[in-house]
Protein backbone atom coordinates (compact mmCIF):
# COMPACT_ATOMS: atom_id res chain seq x y z
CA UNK A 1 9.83 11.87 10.74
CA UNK A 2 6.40 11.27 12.31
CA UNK A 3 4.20 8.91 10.10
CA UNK A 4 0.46 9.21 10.83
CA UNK A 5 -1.54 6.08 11.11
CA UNK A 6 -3.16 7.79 8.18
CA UNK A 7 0.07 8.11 6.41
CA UNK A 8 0.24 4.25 6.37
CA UNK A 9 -3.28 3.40 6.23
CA UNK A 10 -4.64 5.38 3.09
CA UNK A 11 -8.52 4.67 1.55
CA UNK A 12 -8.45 4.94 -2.16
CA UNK A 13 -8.57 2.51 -5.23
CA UNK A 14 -6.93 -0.77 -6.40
CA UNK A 15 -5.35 -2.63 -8.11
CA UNK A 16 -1.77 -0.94 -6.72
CA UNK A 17 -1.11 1.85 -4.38
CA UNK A 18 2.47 2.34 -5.89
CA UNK A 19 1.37 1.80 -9.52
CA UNK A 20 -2.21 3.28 -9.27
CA UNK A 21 -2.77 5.50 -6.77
CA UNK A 22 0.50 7.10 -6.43
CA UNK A 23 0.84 7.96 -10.29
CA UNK A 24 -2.58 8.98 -9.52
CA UNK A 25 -1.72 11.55 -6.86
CA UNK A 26 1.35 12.74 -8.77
CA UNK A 27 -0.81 13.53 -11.36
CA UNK A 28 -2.38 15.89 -9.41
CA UNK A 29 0.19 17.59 -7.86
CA UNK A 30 1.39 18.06 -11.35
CA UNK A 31 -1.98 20.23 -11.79
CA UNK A 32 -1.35 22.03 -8.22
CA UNK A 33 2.44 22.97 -9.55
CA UNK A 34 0.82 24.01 -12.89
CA UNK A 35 -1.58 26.31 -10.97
CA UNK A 36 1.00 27.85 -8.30
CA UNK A 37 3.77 30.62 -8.98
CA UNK A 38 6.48 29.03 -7.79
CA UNK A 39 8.12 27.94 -10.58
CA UNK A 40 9.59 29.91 -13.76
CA UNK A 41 8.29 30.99 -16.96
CA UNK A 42 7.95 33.74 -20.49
CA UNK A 43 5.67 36.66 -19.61
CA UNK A 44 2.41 35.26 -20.63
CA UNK A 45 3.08 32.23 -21.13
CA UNK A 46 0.07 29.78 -21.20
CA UNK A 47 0.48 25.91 -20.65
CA UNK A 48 -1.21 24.86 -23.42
CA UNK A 49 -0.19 20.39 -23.48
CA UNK A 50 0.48 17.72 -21.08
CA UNK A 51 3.05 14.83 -21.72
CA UNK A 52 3.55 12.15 -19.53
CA UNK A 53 6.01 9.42 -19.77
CA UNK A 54 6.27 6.36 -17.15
CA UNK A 55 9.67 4.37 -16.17
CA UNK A 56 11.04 1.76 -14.73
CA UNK A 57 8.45 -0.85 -12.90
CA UNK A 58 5.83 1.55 -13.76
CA UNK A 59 6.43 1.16 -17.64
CA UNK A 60 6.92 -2.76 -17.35
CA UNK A 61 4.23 -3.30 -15.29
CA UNK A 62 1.88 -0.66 -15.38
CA UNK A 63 -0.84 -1.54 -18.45
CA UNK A 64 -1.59 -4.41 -16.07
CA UNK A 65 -1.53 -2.52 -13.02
CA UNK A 66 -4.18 0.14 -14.32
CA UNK A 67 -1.13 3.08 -14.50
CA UNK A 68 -2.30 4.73 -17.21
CA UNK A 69 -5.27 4.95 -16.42
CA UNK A 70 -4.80 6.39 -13.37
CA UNK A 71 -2.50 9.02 -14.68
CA UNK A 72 -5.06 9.94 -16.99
CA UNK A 73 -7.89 10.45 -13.62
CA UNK A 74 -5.07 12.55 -11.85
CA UNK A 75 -4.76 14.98 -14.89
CA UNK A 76 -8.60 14.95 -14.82
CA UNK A 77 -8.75 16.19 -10.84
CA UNK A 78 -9.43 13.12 -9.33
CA UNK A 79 -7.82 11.87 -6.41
CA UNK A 80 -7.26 8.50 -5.14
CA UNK A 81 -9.58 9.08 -1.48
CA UNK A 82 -12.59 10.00 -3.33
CA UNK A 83 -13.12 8.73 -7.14
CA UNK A 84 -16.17 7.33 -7.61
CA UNK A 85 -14.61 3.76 -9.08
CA UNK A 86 -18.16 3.11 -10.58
CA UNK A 87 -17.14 6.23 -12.88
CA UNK A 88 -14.06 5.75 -13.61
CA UNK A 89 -14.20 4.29 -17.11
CA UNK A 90 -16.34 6.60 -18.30
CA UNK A 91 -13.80 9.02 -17.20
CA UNK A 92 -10.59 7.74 -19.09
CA UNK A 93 -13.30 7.21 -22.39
CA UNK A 94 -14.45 10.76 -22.66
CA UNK A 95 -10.35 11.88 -22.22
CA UNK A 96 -9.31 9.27 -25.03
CA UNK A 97 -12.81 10.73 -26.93
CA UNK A 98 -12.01 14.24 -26.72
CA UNK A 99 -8.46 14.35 -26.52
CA UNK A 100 -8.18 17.04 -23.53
CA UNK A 101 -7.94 16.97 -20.06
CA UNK A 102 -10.46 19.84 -18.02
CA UNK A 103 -9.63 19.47 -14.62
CA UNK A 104 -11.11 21.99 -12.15
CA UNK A 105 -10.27 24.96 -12.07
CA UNK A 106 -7.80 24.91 -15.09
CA UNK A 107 -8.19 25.66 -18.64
CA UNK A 108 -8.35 22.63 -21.20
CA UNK A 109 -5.29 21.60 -21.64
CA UNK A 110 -4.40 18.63 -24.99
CA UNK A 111 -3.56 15.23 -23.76
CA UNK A 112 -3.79 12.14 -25.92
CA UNK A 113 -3.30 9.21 -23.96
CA UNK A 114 -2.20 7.15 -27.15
CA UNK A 115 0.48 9.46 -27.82
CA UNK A 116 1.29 12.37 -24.80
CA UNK A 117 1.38 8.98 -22.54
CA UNK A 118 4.63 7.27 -22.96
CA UNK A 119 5.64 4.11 -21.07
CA UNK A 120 9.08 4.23 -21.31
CA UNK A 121 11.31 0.42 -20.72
CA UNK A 122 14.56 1.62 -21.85
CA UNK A 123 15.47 4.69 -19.68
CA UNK A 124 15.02 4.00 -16.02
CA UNK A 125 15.08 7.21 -13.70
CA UNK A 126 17.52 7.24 -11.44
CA UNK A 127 15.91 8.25 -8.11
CA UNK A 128 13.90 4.80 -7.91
CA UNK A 129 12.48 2.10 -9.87
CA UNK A 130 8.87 3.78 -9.76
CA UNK A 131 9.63 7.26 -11.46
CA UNK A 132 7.59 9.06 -13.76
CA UNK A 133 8.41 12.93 -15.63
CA UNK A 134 5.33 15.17 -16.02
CA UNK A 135 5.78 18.38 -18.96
CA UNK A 136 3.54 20.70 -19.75
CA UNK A 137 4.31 22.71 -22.94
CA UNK A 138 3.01 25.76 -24.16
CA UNK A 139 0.53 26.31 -27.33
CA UNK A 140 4.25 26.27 -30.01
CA UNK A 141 5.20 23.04 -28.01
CA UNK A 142 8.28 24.56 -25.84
CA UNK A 143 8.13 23.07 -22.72
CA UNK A 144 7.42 25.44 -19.81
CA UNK A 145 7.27 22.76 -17.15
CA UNK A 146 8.62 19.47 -15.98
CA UNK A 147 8.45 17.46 -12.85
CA UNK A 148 10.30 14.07 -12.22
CA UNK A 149 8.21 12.41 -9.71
CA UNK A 150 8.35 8.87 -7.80
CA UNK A 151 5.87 6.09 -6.39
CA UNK A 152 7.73 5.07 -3.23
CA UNK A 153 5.40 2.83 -2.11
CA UNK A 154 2.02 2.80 0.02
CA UNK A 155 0.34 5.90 -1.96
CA UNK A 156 3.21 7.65 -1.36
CA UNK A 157 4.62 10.14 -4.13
CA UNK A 158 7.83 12.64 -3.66
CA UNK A 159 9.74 14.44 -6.06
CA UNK A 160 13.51 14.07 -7.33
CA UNK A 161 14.41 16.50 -5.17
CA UNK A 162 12.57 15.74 -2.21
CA UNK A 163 13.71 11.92 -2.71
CA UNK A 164 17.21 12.98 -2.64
CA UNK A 165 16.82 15.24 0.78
CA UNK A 166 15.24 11.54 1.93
CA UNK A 167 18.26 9.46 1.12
CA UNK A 168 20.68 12.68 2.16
CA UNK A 169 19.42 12.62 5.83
CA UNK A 170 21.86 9.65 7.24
CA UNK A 171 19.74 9.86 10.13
CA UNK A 172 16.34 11.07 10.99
CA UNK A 173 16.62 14.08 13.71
CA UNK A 174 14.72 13.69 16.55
CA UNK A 175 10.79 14.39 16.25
CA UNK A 176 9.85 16.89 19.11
CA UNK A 177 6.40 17.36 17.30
CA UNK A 178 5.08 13.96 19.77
CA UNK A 179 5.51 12.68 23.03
CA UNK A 180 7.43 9.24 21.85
CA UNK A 181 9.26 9.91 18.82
CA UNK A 182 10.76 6.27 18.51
CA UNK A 183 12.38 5.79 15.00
CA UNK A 184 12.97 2.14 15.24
CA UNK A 185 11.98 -0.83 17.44
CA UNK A 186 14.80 -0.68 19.98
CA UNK A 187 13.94 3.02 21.12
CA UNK A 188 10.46 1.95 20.70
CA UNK A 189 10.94 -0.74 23.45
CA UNK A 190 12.93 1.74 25.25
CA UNK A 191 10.34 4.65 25.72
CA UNK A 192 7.60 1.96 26.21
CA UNK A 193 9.98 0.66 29.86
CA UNK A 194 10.58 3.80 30.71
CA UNK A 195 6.88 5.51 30.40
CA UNK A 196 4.90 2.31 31.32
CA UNK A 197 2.54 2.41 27.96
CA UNK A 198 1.65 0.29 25.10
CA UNK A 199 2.53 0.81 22.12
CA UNK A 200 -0.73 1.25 21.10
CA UNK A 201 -0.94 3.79 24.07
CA UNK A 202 2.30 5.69 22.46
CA UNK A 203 0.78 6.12 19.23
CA UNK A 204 -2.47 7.11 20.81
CA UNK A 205 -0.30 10.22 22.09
CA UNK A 206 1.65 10.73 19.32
CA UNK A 207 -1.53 11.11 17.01
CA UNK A 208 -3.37 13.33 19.67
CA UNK A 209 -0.55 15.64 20.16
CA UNK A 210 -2.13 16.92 15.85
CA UNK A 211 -5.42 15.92 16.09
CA UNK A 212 -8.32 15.77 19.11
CA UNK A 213 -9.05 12.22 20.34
CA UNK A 214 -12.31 11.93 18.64
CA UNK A 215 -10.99 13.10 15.23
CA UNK A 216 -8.50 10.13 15.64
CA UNK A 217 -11.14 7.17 16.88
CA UNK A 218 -13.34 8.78 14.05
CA UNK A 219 -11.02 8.17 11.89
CA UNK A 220 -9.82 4.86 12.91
CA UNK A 221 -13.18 3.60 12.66
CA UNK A 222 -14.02 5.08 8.91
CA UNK A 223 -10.26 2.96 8.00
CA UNK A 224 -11.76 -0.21 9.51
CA UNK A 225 -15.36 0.33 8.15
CA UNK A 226 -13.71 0.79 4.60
CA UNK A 227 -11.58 -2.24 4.99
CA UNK A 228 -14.69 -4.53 6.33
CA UNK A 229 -17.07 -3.07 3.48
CA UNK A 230 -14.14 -4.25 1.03
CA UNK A 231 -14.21 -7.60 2.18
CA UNK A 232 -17.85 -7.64 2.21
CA UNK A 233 -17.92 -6.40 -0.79
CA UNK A 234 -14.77 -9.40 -2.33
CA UNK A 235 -17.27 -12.22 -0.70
CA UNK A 236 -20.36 -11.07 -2.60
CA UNK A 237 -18.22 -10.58 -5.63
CA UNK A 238 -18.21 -13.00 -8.75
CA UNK A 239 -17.02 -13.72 -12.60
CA UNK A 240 -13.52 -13.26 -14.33
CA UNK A 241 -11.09 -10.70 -12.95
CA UNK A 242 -9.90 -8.00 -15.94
CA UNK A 243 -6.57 -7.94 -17.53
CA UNK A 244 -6.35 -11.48 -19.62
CA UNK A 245 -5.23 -13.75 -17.64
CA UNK A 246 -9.10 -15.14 -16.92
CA UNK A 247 -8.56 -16.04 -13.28
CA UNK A 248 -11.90 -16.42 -11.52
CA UNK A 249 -13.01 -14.56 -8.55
CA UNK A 250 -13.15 -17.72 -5.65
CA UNK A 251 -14.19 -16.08 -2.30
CA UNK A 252 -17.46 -15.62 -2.64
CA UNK A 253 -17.47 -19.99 -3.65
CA UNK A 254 -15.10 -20.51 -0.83
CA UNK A 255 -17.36 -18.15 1.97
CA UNK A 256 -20.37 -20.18 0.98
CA UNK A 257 -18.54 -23.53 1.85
CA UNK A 258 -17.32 -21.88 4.81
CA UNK A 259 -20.65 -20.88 5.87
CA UNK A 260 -22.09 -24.44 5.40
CA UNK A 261 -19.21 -26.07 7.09
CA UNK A 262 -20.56 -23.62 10.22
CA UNK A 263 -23.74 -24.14 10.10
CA UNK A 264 -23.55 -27.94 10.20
CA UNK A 265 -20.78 -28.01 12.93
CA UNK A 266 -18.52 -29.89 11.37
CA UNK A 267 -15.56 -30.50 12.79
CA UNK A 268 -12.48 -28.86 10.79
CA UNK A 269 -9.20 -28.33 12.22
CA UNK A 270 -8.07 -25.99 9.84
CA UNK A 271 -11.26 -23.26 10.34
CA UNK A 272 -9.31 -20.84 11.54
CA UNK A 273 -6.96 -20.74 8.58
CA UNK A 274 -10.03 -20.93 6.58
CA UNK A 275 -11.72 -18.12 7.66
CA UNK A 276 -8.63 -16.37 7.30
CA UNK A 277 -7.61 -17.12 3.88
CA UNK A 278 -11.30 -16.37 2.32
CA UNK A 279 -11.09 -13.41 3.95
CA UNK A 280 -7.81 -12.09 2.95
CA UNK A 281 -8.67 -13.14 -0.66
CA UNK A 282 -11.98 -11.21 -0.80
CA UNK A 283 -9.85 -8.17 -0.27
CA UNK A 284 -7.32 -8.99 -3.10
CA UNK A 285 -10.08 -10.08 -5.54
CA UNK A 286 -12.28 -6.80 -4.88
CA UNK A 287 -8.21 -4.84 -5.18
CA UNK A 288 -7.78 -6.81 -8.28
CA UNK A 289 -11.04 -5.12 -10.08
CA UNK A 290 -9.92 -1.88 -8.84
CA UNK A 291 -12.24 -1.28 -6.15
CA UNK A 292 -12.42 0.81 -2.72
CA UNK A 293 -9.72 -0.68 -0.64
CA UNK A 294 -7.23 0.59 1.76
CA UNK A 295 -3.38 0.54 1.72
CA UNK A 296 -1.95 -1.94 4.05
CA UNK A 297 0.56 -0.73 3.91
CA UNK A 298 0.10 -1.34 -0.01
CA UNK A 299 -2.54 -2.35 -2.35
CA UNK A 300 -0.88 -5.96 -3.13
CA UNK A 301 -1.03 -6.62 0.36
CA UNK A 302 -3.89 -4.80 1.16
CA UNK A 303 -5.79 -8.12 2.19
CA UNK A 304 -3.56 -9.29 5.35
CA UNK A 305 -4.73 -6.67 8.16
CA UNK A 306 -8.03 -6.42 7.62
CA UNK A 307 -8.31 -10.25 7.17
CA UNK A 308 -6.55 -10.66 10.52
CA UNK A 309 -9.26 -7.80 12.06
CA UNK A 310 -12.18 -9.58 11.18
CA UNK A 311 -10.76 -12.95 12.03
CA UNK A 312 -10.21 -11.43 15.77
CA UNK A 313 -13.46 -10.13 16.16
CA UNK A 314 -15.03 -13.30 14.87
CA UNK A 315 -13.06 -15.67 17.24
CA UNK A 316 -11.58 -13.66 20.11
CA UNK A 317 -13.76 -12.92 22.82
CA UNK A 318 -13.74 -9.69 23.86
CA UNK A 319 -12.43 -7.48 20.56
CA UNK A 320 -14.91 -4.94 19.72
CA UNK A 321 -13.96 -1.83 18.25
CA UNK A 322 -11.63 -0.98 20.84
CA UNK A 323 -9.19 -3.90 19.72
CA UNK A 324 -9.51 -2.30 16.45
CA UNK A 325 -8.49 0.69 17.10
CA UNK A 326 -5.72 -0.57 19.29
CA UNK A 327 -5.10 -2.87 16.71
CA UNK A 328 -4.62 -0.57 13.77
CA UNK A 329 -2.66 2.14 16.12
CA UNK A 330 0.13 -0.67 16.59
CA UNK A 331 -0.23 -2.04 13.32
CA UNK A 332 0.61 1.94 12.49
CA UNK A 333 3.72 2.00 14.56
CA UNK A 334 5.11 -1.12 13.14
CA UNK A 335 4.46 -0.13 9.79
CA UNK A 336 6.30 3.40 10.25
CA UNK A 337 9.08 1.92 11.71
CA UNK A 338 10.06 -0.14 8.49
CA UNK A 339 9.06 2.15 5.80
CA UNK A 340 11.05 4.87 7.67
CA UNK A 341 14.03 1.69 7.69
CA UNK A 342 13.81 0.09 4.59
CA UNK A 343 10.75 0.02 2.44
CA UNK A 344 7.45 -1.12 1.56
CA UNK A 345 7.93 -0.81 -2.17
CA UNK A 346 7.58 -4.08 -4.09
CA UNK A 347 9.47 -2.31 -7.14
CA UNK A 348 12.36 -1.63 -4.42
CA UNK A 349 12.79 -4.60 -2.29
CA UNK A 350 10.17 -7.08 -3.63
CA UNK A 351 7.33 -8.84 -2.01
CA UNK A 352 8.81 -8.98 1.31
CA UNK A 353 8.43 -4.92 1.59
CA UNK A 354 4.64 -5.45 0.99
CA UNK A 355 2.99 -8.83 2.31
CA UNK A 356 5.67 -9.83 5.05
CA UNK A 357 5.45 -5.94 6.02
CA UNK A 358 1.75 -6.36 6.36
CA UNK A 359 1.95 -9.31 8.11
CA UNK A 360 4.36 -8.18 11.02
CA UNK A 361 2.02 -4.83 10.92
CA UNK A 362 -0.85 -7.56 11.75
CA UNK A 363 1.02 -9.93 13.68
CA UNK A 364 2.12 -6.85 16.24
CA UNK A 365 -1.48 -5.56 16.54
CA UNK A 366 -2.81 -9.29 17.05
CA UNK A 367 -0.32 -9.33 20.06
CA UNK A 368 -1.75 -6.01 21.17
CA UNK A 369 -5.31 -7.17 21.11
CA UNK A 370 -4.25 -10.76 23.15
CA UNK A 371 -2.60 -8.74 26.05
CA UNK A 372 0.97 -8.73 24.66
CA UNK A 373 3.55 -6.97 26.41
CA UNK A 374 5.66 -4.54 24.01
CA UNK A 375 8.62 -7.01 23.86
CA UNK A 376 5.97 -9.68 22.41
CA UNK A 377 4.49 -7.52 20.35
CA UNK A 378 7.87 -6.40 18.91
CA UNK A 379 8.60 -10.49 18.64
CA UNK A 380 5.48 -11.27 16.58
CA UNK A 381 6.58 -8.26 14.24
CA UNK A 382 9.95 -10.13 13.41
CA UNK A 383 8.58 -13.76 13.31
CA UNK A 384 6.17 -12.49 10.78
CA UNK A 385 9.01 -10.40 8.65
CA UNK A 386 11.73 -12.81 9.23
CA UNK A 387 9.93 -15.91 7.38
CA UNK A 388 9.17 -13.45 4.33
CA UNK A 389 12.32 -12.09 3.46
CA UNK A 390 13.65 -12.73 0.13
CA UNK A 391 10.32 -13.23 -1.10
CA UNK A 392 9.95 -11.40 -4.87
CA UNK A 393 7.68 -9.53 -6.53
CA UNK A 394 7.10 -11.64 -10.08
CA UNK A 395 3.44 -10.93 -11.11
CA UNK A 396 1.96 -12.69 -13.91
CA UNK A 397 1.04 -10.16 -16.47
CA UNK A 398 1.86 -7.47 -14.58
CA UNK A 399 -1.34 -7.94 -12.65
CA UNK A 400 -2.15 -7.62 -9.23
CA UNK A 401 -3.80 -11.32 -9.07
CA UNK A 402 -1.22 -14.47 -9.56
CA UNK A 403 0.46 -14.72 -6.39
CA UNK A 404 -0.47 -11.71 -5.31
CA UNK A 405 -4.41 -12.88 -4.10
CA UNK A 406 -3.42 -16.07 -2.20
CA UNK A 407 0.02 -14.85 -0.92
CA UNK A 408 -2.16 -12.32 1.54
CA UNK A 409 -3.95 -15.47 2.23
CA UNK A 410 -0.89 -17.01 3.42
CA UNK A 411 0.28 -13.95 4.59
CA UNK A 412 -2.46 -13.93 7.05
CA UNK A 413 -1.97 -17.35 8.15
CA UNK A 414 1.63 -16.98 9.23
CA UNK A 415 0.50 -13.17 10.79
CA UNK A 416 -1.69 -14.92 13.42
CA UNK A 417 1.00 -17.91 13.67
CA UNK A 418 3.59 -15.12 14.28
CA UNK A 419 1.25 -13.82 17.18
CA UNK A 420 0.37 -16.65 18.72
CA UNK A 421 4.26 -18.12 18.84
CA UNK A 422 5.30 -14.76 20.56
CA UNK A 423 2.49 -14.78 23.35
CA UNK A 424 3.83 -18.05 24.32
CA UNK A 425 7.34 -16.41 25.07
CA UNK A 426 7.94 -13.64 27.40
CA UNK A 427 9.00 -11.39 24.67
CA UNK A 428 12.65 -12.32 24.08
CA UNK A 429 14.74 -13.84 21.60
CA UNK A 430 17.75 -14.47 19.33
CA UNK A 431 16.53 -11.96 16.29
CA UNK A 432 16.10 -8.10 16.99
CA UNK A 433 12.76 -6.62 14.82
CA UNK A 434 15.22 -3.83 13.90
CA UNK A 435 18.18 -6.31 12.38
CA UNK A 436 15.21 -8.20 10.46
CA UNK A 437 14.30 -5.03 9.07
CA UNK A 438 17.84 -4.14 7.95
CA UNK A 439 17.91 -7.34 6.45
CA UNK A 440 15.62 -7.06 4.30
CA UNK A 441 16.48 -3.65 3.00
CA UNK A 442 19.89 -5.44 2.01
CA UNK A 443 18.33 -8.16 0.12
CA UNK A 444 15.85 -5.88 -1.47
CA UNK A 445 19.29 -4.33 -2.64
CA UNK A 446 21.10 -7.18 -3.35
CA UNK A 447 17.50 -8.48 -5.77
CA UNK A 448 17.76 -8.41 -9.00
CA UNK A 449 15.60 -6.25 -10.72
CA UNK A 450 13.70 -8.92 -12.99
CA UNK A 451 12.67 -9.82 -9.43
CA UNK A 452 11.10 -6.36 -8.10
CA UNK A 453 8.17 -6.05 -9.58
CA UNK A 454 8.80 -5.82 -13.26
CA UNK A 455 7.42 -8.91 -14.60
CA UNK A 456 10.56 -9.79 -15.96
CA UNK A 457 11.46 -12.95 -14.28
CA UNK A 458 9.97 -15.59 -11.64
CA UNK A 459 6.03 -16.96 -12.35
CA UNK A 460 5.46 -13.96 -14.70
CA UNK A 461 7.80 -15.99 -17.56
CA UNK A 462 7.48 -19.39 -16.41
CA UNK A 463 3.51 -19.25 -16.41
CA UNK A 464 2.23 -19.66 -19.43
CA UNK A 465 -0.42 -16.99 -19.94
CA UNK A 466 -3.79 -18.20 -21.77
């Protein structure tokens, strides 16, 4: 299946793309369903109610991770690509004020988030660990309606049935919609050999063959200019993050040191790791509040890639917009290649799905930018991957702050590491980017579900929250 660089890249709100944006999203399609024909019901029936009830890692985890509250935006109309986050309170108050949702272009339907918005710990649904059921019932309380939806990760949001048609197809058929339909790295590699392109250059013509060249670099440019106002935004940003655990926003203190440090000269071997941490933390802090960020692939590791961007154009010579572009378009291929594989789902396969996917995403376009051939390129994907598997998904609270905020920091670090070890090889080596990724699909099996996102083992019960 071809995967846009807009299917991996998505602008829209933090603190979670899998717990916030995609409960978000599925809230809305639950509105489009409502609206449509296609589905069953009494002659004159009216939907009259809305229920919603979360499972899984969204119930453990999802007060902290804003799910709720998102829900309650999706039944409202908004989507995740355009709420105003400046509103959004004021939003969810007049809802819980009220009592009834008035979404465009539908009647008022009853919703009380205290009690038609369940977060359910005791019965998981089956399809994944991020599943949620929408009903909608009619003015006597029947129930006319019900969706089971789920938050695969990245924004993403399918349905039972479409989840099961996912796992059902043992493998992908061939794409004939682009030019180089490569479904992993090794046919990747291949088509690259055999049509003398970049990677970069493959996705290029893969986009182009649904979209015009300028709606693409127009597009690739509004991704980057929404991930470089976020981090403009995180170093400007100050005071206590939400949620209770009282952890301080630090990039802006760490910039200005930073910033000194430059302007004086001084010598400091570790700038470059400086630059990049401060950076990839301004992201996470600004995610954290639930501000304008962009998936990367995810939310929690939304920080990595466009850390890694800015550090390039700061001390590369030569990137300009260009890289970026090229940059992002790898990043893109990369990133399809292991959600399409295994996943990017912390909930799924833990941490390793989300920051040590971003970080071979960034580690690959890092290559691209320095000149890498496709086989290095490929390498600095699998460093990057290989020395995060196993890594879990435990955050304290259930918020998207401790580890989450300095593990893209670190992230970022071993991203240009990854990069730089690869362009000092010719590309080849012991561990295949495609047996990495099937490795960590089978430890993201073999987890243990305290482990994946649930807050249910790891820092979040050996912290002691105060």
């Amino acid at each position: 299946m071809f995967l846009s660089v807009f299917d991996v890249f998505k602008i829209g709100v933090g603190p979670s793309s899998s717990h916030t944006m995609g409960p978000m999203s599925a809230a809305v399609r639950f509105l489009d369903e409502i609206a449509g024909s296609d589905w069953p019901r009494p002659a004159g029936a009216q939907v009259s109610a809305i229920a919603v009830s979360l499972h899984g890692s969204l119930a453990f985890t999802g007060i902290g991770h804003g799910t709720g509250r998102a829900v309650v935006l999706g039944l409202t109309g908004q989507l995740p690509d355009t709420v105003n986050p400046d509103e959004m309170d004021a939003i969810v108050a007049e809802v819980e004020r009220t009592r009834e949702i008035s979404p465009p272009g539908h009647p008022h339907y009853q919703f009380d988030p205290k009690t038609d918005l369940v977060f359910d710990k005791t019965k998981p649904l089956p399809g994944h660990a991020n599943g949620m059921a929408f009903n909608a019932f009619d003015r006597d309380g029947a129930m006319l309606l019900r969706r089971v939806y789920y938050s695969v990760g990245g924004g993403f949001v399918v349905t039972d049935t479409e989840l099961e048609a996912l796992k059902s197809a043992k493998k992908a058929a061939v794409d004939k919609s682009v030019p180089h339909p490569f479904a992993n790295a090794k046919q990747m590699l291949e088509m690259a050999a055999r049509s003398g392109l970049s990677i970069a250059q493959m996705k290029r013509a893969n986009e182009e063959s649904h979209m015009s060249r300028e709606e693409l670099d127009a597009g690739l440019d509004r991704l980057w200019g929404a991930m470089s106002g976020c981090i403009d935004r995180g170093l400007n940003g100050e005071g206590i993050m939400p949620g209770g655990l009282k952890v301080r926003r630090r990039a802006r203190v760490l910039f200005d040191k930073l910033q000194e440090e430059w302007r004086q000269n001084r010598r400091n071997p570790l700038l470059a790791n400086d630059w990049l941490s401060v950076y990839a933390m301004a992201v996470n802090e600004e995610n954290a509040v639930g501000g304008r960020v962009v998936t990367a692939p995810t939310n929690g590791a939304a920080g990595v890639i466009p850390a890694t961007i800015r550090y390039m154009l700061q001390f590369h010579d030569g990137a300009d917009q260009t890289a970026v572009r090229d940059y992002l378009l790898t990043a893109a291929a990369i990133g399809g290649i292991i959600k399409s594989n295994a996943s990017i789902s912390g909930a799924e396969v833990g941490c390793q799905g989300e920051v040590g996917s971003a970080a071979a995403m960034s580690a690959a376009g890092l290559a691209a930018v320095m000149g890498g051939t496709p086989e290095q390129i490929e390498n600095a994907a699998e460093i990057a991957l290989e020395h995060h598997l196993g890594m879990t998904c435990d955050p304290v609270g259930g918020l998207v702050q401790v580890p989450c905020i300095e593990r893209n920091a670190l992230g970022a670090v071993k991203a240009v590491t990854a990069a730089s070890l690869a362009m000092k090889g010719d590309g080849q080596h012991f561990v295949p980017l495609d047996a990495c990724i099937e490795t960590m699909r089978q430890t993201g099996l073999d987890m243990n579900v305290r482990y994946k996102e649930t807050s249910t083992g790891g820092l979040a019960v050996n912290v002691v929250e105060c």
